[in-house]
PDB file of N, CA and C in Angstrom:
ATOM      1  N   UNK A   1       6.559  29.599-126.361  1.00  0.00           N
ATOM      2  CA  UNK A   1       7.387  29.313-127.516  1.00  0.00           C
ATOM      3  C   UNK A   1       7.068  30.310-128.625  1.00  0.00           C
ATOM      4  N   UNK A   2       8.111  30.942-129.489  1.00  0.00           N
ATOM      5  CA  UNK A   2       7.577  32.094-130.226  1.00  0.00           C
ATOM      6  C   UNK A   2       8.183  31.386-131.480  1.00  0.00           C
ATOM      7  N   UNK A   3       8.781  30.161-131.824  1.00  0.00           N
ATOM      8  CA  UNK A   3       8.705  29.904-133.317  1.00  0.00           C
ATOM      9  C   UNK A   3      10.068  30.926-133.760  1.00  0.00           C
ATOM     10  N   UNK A   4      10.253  30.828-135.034  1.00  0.00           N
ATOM     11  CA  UNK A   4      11.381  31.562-135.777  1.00  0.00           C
ATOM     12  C   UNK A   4      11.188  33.018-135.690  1.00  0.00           C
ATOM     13  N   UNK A   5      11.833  33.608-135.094  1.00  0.00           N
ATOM     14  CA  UNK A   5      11.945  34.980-134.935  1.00  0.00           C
ATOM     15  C   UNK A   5      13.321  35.654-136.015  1.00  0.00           C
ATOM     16  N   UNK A   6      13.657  37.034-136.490  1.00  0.00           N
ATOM     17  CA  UNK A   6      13.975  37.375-136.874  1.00  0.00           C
ATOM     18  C   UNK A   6      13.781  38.724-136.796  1.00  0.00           C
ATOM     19  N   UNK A   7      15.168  40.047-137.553  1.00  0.00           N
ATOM     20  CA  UNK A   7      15.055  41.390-137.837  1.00  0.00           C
ATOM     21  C   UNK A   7      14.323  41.900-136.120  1.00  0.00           C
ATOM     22  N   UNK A   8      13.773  42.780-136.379  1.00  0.00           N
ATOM     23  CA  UNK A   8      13.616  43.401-135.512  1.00  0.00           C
ATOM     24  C   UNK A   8      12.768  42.553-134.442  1.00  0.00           C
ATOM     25  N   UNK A   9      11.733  41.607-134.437  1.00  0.00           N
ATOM     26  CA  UNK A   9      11.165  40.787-133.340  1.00  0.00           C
ATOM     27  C   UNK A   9      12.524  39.862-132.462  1.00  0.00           C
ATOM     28  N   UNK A  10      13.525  39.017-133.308  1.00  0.00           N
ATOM     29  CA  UNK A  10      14.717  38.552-132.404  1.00  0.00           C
ATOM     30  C   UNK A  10      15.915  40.235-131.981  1.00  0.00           C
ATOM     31  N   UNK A  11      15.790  40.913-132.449  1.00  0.00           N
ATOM     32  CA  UNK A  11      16.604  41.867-131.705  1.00  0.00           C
ATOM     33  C   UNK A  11      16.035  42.250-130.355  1.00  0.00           C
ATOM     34  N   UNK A  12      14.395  42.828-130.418  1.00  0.00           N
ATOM     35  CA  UNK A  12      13.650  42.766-129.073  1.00  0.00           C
ATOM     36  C   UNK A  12      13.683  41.858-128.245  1.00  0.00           C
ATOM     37  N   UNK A  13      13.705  40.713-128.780  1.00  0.00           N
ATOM     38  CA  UNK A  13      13.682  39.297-127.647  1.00  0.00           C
ATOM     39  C   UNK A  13      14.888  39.613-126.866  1.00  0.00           C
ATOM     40  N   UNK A  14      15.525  38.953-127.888  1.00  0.00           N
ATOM     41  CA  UNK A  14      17.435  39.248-127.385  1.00  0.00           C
ATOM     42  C   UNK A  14      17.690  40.413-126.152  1.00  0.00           C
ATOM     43  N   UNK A  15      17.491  41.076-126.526  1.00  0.00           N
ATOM     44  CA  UNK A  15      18.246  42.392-126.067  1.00  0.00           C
ATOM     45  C   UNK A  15      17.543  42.631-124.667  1.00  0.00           C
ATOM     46  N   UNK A  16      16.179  41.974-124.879  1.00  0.00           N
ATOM     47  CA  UNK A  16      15.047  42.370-123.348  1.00  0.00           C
ATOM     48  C   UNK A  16      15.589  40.924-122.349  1.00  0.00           C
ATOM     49  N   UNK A  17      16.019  39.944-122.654  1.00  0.00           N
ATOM     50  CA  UNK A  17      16.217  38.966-122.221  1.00  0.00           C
ATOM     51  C   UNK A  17      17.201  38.902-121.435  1.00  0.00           C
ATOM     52  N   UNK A  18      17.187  37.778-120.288  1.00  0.00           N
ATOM     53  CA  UNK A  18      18.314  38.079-119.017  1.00  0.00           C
ATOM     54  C   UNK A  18      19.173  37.126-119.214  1.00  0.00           C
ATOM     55  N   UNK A  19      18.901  36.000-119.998  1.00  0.00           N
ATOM     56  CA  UNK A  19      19.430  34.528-120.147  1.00  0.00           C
ATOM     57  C   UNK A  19      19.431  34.543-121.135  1.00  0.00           C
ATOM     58  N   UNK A  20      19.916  33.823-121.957  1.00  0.00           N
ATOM     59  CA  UNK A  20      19.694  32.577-123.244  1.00  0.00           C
ATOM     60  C   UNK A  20      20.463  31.424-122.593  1.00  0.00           C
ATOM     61  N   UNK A  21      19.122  30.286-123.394  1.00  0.00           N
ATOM     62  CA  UNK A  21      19.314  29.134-122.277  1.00  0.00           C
ATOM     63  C   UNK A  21      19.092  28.453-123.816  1.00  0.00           C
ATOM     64  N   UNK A  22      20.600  27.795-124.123  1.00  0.00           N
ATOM     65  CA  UNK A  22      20.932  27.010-125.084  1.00  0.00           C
ATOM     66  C   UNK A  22      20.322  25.169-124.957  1.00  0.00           C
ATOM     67  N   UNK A  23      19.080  24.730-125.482  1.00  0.00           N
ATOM     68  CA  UNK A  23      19.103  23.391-124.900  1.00  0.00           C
ATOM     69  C   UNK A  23      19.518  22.562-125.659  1.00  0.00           C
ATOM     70  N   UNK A  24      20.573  22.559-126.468  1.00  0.00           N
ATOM     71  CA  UNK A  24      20.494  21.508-127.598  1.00  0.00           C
ATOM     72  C   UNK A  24      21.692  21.259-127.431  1.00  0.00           C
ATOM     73  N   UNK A  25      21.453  19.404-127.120  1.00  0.00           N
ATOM     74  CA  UNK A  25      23.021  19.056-126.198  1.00  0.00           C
ATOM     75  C   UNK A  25      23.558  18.406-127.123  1.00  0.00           C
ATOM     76  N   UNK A  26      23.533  18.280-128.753  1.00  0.00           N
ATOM     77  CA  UNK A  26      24.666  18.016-130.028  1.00  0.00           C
ATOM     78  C   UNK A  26      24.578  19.331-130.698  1.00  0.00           C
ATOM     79  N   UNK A  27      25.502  20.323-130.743  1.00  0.00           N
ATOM     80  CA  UNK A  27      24.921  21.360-131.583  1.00  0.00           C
ATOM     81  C   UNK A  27      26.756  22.117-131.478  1.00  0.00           C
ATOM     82  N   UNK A  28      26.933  22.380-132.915  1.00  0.00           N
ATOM     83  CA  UNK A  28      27.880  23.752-133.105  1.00  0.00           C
ATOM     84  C   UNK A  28      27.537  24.812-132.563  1.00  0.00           C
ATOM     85  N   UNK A  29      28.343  25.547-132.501  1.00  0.00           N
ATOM     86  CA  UNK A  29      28.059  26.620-132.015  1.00  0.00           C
ATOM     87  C   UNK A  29      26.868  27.548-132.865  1.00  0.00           C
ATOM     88  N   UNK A  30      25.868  28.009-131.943  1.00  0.00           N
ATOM     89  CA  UNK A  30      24.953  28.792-132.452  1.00  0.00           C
ATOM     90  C   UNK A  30      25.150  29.612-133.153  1.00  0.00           C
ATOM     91  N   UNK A  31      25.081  30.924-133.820  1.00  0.00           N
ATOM     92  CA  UNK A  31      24.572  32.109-134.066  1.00  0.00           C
ATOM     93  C   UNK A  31      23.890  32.786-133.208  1.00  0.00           C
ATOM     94  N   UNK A  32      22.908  32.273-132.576  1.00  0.00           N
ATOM     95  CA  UNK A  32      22.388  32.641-131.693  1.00  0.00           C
ATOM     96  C   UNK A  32      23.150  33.308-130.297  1.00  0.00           C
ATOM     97  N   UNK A  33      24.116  32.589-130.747  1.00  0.00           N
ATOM     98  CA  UNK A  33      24.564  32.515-129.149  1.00  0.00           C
ATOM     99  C   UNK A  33      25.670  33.983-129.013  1.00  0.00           C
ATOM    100  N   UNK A  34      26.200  33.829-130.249  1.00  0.00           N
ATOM    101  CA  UNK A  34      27.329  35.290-130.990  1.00  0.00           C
ATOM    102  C   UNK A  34      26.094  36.337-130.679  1.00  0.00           C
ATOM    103  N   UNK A  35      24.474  36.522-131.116  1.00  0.00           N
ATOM    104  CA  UNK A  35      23.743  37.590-131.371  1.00  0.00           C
ATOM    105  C   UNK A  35      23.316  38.063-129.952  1.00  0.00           C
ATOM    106  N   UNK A  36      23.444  37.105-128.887  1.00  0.00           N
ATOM    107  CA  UNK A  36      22.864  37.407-127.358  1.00  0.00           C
ATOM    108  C   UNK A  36      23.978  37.919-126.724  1.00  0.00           C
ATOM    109  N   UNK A  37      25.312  37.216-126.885  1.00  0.00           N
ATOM    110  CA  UNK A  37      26.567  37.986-126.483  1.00  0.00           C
ATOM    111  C   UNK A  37      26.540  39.095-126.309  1.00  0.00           C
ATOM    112  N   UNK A  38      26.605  39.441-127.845  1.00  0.00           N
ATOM    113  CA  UNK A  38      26.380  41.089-128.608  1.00  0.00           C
ATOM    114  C   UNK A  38      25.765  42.262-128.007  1.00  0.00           C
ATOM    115  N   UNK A  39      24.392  41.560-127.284  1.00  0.00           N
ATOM    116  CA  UNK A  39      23.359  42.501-126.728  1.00  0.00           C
ATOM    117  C   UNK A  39      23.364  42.405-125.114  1.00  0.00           C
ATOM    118  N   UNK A  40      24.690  41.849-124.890  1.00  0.00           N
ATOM    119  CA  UNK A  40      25.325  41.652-123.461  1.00  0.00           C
ATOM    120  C   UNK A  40      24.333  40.645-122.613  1.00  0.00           C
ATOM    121  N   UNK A  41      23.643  39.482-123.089  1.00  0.00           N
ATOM    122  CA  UNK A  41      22.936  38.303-122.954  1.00  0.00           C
ATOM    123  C   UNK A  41      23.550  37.470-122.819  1.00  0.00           C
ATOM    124  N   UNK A  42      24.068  36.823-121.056  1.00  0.00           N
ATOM    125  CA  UNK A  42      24.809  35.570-121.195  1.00  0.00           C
ATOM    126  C   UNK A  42      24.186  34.829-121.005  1.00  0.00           C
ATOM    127  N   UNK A  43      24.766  33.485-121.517  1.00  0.00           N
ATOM    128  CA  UNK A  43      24.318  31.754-121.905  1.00  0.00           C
ATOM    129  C   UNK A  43      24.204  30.587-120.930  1.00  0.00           C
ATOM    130  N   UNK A  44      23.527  29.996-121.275  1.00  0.00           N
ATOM    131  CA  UNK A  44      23.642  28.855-120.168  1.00  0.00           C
ATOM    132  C   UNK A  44      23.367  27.401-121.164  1.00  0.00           C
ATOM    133  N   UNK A  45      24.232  26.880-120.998  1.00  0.00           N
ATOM    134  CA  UNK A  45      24.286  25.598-122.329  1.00  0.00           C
ATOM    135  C   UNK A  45      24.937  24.295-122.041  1.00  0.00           C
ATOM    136  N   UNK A  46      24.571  23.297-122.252  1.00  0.00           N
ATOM    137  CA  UNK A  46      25.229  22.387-122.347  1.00  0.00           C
ATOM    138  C   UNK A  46      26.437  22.044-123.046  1.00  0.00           C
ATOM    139  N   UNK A  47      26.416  22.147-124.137  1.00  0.00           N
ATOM    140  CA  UNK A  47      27.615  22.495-124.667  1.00  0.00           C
ATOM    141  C   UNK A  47      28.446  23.886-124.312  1.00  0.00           C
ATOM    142  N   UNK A  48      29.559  23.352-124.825  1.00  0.00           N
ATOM    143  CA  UNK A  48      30.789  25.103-124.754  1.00  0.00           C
ATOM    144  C   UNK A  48      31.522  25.160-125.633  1.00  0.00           C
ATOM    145  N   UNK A  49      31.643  25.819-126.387  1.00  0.00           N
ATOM    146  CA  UNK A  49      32.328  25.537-127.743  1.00  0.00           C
ATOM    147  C   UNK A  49      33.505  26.542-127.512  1.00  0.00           C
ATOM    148  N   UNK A  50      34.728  25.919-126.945  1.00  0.00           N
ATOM    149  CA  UNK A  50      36.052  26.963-126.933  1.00  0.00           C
ATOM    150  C   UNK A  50      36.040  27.795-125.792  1.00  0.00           C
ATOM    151  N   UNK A  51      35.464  27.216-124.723  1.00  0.00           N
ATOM    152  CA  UNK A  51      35.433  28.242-123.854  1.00  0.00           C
ATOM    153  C   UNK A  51      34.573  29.431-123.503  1.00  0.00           C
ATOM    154  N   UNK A  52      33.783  29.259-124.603  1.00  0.00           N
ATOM    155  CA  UNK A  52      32.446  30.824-124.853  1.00  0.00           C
ATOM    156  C   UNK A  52      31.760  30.707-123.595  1.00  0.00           C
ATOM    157  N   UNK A  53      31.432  29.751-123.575  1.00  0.00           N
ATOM    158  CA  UNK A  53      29.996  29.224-122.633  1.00  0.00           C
ATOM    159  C   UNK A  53      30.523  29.697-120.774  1.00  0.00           C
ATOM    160  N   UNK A  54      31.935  28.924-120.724  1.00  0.00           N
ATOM    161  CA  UNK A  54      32.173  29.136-119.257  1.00  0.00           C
ATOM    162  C   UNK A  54      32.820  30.687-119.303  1.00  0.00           C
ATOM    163  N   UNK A  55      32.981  31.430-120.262  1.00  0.00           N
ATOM    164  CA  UNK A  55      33.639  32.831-119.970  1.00  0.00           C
ATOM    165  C   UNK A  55      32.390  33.672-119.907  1.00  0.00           C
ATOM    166  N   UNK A  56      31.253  33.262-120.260  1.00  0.00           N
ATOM    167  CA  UNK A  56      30.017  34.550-120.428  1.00  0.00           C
ATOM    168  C   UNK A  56      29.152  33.600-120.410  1.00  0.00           C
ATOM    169  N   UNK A  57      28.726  32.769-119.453  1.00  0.00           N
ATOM    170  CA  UNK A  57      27.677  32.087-119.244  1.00  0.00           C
ATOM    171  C   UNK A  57      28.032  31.142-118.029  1.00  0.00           C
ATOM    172  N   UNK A  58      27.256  30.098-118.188  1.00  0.00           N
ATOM    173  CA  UNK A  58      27.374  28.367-117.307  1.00  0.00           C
ATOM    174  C   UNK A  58      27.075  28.111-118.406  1.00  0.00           C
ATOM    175  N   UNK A  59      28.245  26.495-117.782  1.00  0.00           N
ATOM    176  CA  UNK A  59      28.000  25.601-118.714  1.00  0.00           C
ATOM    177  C   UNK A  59      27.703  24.347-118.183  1.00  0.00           C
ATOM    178  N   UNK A  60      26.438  23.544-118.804  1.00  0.00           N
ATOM    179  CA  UNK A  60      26.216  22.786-117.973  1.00  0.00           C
ATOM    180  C   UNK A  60      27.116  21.518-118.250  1.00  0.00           C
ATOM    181  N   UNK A  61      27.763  21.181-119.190  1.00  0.00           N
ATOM    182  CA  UNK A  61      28.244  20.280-119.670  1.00  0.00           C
ATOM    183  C   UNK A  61      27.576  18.962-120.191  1.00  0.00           C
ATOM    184  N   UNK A  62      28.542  18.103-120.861  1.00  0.00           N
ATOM    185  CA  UNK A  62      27.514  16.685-121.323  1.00  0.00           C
ATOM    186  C   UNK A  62      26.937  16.149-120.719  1.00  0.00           C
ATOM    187  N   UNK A  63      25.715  15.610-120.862  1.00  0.00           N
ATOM    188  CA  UNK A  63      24.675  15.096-120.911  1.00  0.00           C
ATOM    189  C   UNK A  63      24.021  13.410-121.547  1.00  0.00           C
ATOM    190  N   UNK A  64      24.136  12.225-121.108  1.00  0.00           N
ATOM    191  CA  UNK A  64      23.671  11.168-121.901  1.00  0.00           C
ATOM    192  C   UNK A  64      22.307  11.498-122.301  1.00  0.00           C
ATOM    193  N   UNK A  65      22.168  10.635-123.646  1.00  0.00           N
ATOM    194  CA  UNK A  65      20.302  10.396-124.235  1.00  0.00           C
ATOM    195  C   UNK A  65      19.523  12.113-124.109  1.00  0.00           C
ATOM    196  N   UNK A  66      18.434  12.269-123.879  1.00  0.00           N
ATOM    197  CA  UNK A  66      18.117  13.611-124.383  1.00  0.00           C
ATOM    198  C   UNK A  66      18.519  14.657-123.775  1.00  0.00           C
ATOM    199  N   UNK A  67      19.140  14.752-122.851  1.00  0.00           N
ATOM    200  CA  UNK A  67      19.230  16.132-121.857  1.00  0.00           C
ATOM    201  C   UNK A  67      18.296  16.188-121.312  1.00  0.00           C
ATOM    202  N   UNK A  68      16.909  15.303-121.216  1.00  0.00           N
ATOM    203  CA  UNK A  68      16.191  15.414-120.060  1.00  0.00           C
ATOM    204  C   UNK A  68      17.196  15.061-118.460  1.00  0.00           C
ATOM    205  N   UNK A  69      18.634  14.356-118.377  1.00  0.00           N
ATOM    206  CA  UNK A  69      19.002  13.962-117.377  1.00  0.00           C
ATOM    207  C   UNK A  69      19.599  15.013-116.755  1.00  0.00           C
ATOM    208  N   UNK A  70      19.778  16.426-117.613  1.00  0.00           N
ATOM    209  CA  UNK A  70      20.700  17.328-117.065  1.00  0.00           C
ATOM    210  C   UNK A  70      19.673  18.528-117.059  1.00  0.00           C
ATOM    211  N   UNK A  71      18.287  18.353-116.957  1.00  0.00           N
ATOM    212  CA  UNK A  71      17.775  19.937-116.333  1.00  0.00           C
ATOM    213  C   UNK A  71      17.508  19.580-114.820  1.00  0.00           C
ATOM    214  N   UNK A  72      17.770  19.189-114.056  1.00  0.00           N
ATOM    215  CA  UNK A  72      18.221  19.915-112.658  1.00  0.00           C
ATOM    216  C   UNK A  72      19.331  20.402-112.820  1.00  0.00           C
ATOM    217  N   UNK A  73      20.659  20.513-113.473  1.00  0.00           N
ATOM    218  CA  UNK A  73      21.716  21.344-113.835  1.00  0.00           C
ATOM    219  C   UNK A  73      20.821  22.945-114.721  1.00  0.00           C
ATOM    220  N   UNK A  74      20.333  22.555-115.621  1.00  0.00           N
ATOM    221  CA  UNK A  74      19.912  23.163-116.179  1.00  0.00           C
ATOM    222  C   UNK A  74      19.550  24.726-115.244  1.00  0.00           C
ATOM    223  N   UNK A  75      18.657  23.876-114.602  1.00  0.00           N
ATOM    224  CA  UNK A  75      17.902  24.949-113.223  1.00  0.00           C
ATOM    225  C   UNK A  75      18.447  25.607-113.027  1.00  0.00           C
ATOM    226  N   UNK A  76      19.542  24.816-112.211  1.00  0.00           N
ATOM    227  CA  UNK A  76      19.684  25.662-110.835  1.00  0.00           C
ATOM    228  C   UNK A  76      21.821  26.529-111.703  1.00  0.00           C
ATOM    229  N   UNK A  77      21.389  26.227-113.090  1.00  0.00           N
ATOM    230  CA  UNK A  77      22.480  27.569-114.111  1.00  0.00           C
ATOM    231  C   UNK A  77      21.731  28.766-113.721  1.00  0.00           C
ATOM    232  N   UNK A  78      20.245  28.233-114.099  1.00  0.00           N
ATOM    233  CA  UNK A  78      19.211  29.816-114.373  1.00  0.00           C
ATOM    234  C   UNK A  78      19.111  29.960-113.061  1.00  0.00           C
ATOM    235  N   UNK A  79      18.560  29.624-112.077  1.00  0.00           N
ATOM    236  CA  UNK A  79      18.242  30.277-110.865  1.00  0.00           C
ATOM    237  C   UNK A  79      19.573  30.884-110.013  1.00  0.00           C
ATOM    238  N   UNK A  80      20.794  30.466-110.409  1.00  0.00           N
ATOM    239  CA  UNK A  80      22.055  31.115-110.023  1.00  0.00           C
ATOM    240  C   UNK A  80      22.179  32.793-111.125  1.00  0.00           C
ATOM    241  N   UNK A  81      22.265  32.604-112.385  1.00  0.00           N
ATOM    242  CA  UNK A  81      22.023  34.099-113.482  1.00  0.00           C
ATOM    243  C   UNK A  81      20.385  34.966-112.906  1.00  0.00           C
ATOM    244  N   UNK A  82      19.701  34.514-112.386  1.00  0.00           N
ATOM    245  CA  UNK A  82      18.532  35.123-112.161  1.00  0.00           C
ATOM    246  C   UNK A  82      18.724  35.848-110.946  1.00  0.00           C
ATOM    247  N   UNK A  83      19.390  35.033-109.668  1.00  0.00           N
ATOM    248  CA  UNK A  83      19.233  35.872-108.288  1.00  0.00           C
ATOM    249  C   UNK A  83      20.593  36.088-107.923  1.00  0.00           C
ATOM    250  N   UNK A  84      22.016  36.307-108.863  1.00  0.00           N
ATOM    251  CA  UNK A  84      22.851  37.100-108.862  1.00  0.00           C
ATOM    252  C   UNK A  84      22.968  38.030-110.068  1.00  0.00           C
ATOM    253  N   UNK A  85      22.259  39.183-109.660  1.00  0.00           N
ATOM    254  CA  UNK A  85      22.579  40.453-110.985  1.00  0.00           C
ATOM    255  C   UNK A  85      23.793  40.580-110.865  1.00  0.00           C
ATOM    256  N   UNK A  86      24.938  40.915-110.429  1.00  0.00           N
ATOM    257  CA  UNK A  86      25.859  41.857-110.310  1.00  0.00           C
ATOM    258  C   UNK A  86      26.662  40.468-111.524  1.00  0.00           C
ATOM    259  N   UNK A  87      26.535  39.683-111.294  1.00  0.00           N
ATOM    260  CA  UNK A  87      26.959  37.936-111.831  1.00  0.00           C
ATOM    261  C   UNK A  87      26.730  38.479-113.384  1.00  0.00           C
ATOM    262  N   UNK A  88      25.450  38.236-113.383  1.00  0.00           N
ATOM    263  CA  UNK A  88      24.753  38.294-114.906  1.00  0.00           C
ATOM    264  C   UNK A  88      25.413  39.215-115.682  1.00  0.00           C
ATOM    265  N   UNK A  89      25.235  40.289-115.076  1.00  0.00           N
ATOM    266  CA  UNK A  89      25.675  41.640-115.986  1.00  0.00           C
ATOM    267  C   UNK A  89      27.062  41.251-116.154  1.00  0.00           C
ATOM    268  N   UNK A  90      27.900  40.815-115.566  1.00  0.00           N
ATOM    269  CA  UNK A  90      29.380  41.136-115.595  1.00  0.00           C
ATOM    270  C   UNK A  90      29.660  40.077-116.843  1.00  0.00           C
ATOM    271  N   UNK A  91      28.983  38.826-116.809  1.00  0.00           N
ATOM    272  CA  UNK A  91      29.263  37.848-117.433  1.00  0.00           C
ATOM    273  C   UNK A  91      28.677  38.547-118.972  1.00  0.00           C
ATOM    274  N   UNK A  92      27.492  39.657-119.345  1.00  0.00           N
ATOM    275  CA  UNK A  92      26.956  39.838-120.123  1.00  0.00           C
ATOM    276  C   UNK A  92      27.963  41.076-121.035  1.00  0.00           C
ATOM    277  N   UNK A  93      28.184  41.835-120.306  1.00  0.00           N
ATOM    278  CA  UNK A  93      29.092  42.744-120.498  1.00  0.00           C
ATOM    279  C   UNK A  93      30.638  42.126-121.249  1.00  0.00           C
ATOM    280  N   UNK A  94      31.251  41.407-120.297  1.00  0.00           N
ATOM    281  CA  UNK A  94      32.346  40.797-121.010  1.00  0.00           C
ATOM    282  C   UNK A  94      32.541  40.107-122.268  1.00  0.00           C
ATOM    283  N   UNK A  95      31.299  39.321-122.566  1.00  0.00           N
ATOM    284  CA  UNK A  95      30.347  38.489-123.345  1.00  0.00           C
ATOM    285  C   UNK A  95      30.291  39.711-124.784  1.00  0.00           C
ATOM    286  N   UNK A  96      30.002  40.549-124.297  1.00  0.00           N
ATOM    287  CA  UNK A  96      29.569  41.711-125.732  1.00  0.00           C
ATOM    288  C   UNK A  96      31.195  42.199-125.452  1.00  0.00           C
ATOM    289  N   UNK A  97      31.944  42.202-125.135  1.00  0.00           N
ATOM    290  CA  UNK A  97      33.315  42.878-125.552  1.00  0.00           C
ATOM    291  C   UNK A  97      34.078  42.053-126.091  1.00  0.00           C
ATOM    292  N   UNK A  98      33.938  40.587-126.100  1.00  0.00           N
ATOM    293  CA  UNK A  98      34.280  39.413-126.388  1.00  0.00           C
ATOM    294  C   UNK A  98      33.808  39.173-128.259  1.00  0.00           C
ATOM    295  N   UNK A  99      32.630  39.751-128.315  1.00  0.00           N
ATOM    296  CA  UNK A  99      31.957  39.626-129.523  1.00  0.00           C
ATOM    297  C   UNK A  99      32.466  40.490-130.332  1.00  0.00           C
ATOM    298  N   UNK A 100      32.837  41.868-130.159  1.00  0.00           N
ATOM    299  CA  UNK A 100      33.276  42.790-130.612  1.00  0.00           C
ATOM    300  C   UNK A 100      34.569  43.085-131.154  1.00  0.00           C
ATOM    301  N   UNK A 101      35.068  42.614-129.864  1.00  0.00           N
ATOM    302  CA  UNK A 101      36.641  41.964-130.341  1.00  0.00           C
ATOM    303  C   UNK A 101      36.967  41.147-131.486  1.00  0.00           C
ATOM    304  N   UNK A 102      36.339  39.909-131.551  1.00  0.00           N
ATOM    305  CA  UNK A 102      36.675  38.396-131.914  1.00  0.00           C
ATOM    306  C   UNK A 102      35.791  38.637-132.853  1.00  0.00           C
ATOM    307  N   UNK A 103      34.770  39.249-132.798  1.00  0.00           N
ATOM    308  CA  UNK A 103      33.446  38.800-134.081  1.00  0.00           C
ATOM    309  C   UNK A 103      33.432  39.907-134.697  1.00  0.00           C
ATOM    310  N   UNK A 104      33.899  40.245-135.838  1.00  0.00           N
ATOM    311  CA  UNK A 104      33.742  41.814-136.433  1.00  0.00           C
ATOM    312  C   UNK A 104      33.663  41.524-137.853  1.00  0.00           C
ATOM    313  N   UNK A 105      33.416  42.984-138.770  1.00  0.00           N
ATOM    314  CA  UNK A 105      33.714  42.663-140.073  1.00  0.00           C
ATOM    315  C   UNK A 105      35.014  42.598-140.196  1.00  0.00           C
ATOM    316  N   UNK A 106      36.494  43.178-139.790  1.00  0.00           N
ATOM    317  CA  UNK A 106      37.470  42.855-139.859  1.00  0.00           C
ATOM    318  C   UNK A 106      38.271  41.671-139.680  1.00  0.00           C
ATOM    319  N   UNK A 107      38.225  40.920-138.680  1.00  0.00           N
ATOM    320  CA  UNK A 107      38.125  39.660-138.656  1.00  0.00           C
ATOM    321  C   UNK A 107      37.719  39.081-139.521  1.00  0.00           C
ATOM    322  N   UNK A 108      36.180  38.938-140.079  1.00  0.00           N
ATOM    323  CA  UNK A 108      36.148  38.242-141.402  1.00  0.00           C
ATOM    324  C   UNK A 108      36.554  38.188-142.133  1.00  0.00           C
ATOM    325  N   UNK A 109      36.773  40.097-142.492  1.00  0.00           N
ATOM    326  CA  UNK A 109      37.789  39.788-143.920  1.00  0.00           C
ATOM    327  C   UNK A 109      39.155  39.505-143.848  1.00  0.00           C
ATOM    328  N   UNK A 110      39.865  39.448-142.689  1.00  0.00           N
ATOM    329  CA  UNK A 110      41.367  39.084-142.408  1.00  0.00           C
ATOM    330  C   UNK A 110      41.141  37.625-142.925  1.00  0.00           C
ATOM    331  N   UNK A 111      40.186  36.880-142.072  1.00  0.00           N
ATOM    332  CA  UNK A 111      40.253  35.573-142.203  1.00  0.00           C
ATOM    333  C   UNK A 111      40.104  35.002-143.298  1.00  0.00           C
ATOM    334  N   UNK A 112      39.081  35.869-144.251  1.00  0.00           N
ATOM    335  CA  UNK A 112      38.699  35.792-145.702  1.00  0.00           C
ATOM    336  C   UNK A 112      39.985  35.182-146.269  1.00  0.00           C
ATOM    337  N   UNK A 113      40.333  36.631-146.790  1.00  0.00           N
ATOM    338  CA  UNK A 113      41.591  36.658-146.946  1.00  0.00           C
ATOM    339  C   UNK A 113      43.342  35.615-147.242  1.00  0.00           C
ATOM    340  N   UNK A 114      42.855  35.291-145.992  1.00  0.00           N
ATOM    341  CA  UNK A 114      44.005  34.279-145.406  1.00  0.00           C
ATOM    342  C   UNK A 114      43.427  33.234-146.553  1.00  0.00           C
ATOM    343  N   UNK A 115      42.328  32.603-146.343  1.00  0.00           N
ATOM    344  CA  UNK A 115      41.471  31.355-147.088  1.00  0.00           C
ATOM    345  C   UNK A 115      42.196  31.767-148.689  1.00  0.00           C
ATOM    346  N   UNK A 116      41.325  32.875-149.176  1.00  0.00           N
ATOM    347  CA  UNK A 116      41.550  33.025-150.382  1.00  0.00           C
ATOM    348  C   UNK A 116      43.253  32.991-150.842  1.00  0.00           C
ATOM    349  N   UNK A 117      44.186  33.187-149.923  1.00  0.00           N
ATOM    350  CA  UNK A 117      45.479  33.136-150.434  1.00  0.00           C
ATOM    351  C   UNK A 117      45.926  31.765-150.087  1.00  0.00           C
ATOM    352  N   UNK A 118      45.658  31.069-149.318  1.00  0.00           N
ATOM    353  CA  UNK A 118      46.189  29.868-149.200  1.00  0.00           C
ATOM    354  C   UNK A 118      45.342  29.387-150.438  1.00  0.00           C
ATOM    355  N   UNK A 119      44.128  29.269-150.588  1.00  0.00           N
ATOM    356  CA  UNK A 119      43.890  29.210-152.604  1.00  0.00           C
ATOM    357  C   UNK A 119      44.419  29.336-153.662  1.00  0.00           C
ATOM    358  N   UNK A 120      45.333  30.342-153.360  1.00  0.00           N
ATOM    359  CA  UNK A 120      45.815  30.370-154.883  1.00  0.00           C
ATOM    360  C   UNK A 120      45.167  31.978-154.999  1.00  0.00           C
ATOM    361  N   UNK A 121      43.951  31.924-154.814  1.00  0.00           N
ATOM    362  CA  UNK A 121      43.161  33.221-155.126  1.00  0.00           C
ATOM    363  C   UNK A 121      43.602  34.900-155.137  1.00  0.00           C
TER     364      UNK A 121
END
């Protein structure tokens, strides 16, 4: 467990990493999950927020009481991303073109934008 990472220690994690393995089975969508995309890092999560999860990851889906009932799902997400590379990468790759696309500064400020005029602003 490495605790709150940030700047350059979560870019190393990220970027060296083969998985991100989302365990938190009430949760919005991460940040996290946009920053592993990015560095062509696909997901494996219980939740899926819009489709992210099953287009550039597994998803394990809901879960009753803690999500202790869903790591044998859990598993055998990772041991499927672990002993198919050709899998991983493709899902990781698409995953960062997905981010790039959809997640930009342009986008923000379009969307900005939009907000501030339906304001009044």
């Amino acid at each position: 467990m490495t605790g709150h990472l940030s700047g350059d220690e979560k870019y190393e994690m990220l970027s060296s990493a083969w998985v991100l393995v989302n365990t938190s089975i009430h949760e919005e969508t991460p940040v996290s999950v946009f920053e592993a995309l990015a560095l062509e890092t696909p997901v494996i999560s219980f939740e899926d927020w819009g489709g992210i999860v099953q287009n550039y990851g597994v998803t394990i889906g809901w879960v009753p009481g803690t999500g202790l009932e869903g790591l044998p799902q859990l598993a055998e997400a990772l041991q499927l991303l672990l002993t198919k590379h050709d899998l991983r990468k493709k899902l990781g790759e698409n995953g960062k073109e997905f981010v790039m696309r959809e997640h930009n500064d342009g986008k923000f400020l379009d969307a900005f934008r939009l907000i501030c005029e339906k304001a009044g602003l």
